[in-house]
N, C-alpha and C. Protein backbone atom coordinates (compact mmCIF):
# COMPACT_ATOMS: atom_id res chain seq x y z
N UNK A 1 11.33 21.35 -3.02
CA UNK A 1 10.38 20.29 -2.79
C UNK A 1 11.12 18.97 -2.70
N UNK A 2 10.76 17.81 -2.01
CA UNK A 2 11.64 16.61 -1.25
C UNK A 2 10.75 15.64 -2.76
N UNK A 3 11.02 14.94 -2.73
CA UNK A 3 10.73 14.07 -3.64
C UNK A 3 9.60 13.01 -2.45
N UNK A 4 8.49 12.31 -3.04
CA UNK A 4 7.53 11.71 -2.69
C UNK A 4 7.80 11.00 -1.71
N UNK A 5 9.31 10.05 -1.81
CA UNK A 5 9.84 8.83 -0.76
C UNK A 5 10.35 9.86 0.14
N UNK A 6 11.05 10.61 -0.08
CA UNK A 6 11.80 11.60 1.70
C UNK A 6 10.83 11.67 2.13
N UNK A 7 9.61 12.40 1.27
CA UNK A 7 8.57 13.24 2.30
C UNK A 7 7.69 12.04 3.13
N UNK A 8 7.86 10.94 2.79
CA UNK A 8 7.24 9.88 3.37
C UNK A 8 7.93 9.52 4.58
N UNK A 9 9.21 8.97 4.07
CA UNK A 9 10.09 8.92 5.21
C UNK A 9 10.18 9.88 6.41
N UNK A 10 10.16 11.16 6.15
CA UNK A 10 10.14 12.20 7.05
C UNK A 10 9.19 12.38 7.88
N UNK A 11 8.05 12.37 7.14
CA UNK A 11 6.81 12.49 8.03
C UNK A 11 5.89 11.45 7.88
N UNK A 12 6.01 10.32 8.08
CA UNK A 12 5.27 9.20 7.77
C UNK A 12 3.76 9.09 7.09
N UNK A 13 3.72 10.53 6.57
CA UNK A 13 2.63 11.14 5.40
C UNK A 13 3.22 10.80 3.98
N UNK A 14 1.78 10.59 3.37
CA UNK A 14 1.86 10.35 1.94
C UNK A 14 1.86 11.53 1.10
N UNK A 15 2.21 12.23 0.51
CA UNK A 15 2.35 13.23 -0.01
C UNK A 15 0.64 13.57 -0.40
N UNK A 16 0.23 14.70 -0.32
CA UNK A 16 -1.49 14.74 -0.30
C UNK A 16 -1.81 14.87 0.70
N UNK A 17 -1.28 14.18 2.13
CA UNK A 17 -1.72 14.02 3.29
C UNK A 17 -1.08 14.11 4.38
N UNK A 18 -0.04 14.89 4.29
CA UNK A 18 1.19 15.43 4.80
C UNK A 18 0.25 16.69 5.71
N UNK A 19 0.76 16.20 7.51
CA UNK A 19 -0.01 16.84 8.29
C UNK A 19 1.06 17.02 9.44
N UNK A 20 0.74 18.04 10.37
CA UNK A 20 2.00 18.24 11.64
C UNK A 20 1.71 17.22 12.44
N UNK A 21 0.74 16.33 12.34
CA UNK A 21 0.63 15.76 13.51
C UNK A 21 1.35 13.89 13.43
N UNK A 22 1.42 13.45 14.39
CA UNK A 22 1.77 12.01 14.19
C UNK A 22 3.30 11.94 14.28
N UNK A 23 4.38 12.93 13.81
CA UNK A 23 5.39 12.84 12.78
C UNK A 23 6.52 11.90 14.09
N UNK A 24 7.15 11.39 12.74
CA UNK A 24 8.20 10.42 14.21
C UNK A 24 9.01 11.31 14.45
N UNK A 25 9.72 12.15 14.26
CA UNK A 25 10.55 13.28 14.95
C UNK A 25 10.22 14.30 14.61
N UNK A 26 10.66 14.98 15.41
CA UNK A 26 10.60 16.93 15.37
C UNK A 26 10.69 17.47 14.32
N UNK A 27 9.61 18.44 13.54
CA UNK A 27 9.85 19.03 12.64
C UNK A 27 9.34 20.39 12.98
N UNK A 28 10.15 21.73 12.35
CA UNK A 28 9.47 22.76 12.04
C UNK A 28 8.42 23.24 11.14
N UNK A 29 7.52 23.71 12.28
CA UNK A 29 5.97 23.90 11.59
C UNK A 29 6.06 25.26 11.26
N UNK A 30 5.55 25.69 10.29
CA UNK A 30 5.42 27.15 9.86
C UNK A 30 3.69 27.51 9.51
N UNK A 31 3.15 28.73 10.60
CA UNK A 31 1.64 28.81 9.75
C UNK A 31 1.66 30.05 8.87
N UNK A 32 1.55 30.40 7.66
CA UNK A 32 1.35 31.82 6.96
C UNK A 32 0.17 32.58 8.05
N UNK A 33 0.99 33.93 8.40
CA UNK A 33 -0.25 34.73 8.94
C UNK A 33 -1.22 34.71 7.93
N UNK A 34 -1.66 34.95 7.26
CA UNK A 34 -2.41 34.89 6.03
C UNK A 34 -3.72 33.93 6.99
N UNK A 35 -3.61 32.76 7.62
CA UNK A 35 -4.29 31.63 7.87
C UNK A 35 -5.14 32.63 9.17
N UNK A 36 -4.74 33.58 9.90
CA UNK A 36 -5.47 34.28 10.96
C UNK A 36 -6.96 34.81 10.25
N UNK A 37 -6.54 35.16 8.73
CA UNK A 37 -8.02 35.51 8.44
C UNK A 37 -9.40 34.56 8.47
N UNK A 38 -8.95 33.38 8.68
CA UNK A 38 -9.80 32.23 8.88
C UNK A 38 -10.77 31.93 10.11
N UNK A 39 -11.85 31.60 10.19
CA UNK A 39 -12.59 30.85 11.59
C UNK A 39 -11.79 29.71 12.08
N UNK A 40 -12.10 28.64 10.29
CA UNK A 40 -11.34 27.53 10.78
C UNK A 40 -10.54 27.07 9.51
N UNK A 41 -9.33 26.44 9.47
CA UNK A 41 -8.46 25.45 8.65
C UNK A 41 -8.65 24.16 8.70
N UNK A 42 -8.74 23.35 7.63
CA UNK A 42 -8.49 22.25 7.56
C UNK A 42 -6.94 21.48 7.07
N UNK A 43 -6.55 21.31 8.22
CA UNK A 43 -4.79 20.90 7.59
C UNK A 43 -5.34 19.16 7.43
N UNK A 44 -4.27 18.48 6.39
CA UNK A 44 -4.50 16.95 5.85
C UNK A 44 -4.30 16.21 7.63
N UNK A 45 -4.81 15.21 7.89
CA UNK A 45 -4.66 14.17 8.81
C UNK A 45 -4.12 13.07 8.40
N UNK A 46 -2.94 12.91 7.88
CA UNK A 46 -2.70 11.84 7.52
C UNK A 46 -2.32 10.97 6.83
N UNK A 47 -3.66 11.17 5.79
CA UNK A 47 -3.32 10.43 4.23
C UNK A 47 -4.67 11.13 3.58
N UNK A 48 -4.44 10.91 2.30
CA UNK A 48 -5.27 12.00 1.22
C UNK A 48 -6.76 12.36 1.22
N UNK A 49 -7.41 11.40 2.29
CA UNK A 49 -8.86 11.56 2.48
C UNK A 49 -9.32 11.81 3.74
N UNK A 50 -8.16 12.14 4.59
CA UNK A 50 -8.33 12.67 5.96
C UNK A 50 -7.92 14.25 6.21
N UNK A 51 -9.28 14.86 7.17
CA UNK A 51 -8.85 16.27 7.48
C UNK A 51 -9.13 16.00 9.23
N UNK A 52 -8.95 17.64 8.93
CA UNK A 52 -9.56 17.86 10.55
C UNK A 52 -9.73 19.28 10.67
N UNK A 53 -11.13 20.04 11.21
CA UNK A 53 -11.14 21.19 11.28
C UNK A 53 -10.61 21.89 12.43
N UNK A 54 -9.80 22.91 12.72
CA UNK A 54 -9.44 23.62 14.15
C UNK A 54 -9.66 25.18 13.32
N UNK A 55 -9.56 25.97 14.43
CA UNK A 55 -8.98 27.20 14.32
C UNK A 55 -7.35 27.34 13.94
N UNK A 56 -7.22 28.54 13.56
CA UNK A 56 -5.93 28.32 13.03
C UNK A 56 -4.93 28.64 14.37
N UNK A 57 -5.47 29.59 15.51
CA UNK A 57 -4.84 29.33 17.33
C UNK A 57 -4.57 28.23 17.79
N UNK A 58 -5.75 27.24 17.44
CA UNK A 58 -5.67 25.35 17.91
C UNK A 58 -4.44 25.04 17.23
N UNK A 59 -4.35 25.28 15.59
CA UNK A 59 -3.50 24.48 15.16
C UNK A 59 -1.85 24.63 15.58
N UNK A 60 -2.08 25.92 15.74
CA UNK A 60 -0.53 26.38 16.28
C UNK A 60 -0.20 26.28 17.38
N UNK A 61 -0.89 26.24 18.41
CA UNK A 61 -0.64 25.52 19.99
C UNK A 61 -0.56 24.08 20.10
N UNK A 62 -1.44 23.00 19.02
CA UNK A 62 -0.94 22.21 19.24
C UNK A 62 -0.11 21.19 18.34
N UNK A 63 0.50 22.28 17.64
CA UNK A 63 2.06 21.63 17.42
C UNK A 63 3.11 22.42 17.60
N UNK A 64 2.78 23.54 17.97
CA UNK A 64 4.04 24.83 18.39
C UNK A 64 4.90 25.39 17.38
N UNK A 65 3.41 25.47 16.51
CA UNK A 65 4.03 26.17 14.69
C UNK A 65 4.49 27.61 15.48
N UNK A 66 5.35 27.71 14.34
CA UNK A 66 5.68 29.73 14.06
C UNK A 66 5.05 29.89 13.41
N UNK A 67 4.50 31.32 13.38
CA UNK A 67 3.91 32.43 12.69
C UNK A 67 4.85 32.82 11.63
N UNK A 68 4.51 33.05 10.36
CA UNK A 68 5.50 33.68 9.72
C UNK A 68 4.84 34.33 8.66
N UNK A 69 5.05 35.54 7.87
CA UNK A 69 4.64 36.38 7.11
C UNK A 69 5.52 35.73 5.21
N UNK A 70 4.32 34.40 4.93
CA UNK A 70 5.43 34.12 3.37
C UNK A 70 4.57 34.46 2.23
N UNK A 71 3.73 35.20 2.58
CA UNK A 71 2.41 35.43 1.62
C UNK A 71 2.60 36.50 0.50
N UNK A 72 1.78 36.61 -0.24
CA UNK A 72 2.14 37.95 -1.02
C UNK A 72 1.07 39.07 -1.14
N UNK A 73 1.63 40.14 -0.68
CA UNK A 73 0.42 41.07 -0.70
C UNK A 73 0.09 42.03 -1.50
């Protein structure tokens, strides 16, 4: 885990509200398959009192997350 100021710096999110979108440079997005069992996700927008609902297909097309299996079954 990055400490509160990197993760700010990095993604110009406040920790709470740390979202794929906005970010000033390229980062790797990762979605847990786990999230396919869903209609819809709400990932943070921003800062700590912002969401946004998509499907979890929306969310990964539009930031060009990987799929990845980190769950426990």
């Amino acid at each position: 885990m990055l400490p509160a100021d990197e993760v700010l710096e990095l993604t110009s999110h406040p920790v709470g509200g740390v979202c794929p979108f906005g970010l000033p440079q390229p980062i790797r997005v990762f979605c847990d398959i786990s999230l396919r069992a869903f209609d819809e996700v709400w990932p943070a927008a921003g800062d700590r009192n912002s969401s946004v609902c998509l499907t979890p297909e929306q969310l990964v097309e539009l930031v060009g997350a990987e799929w990845v299996d980190v769950s426990q079954h």
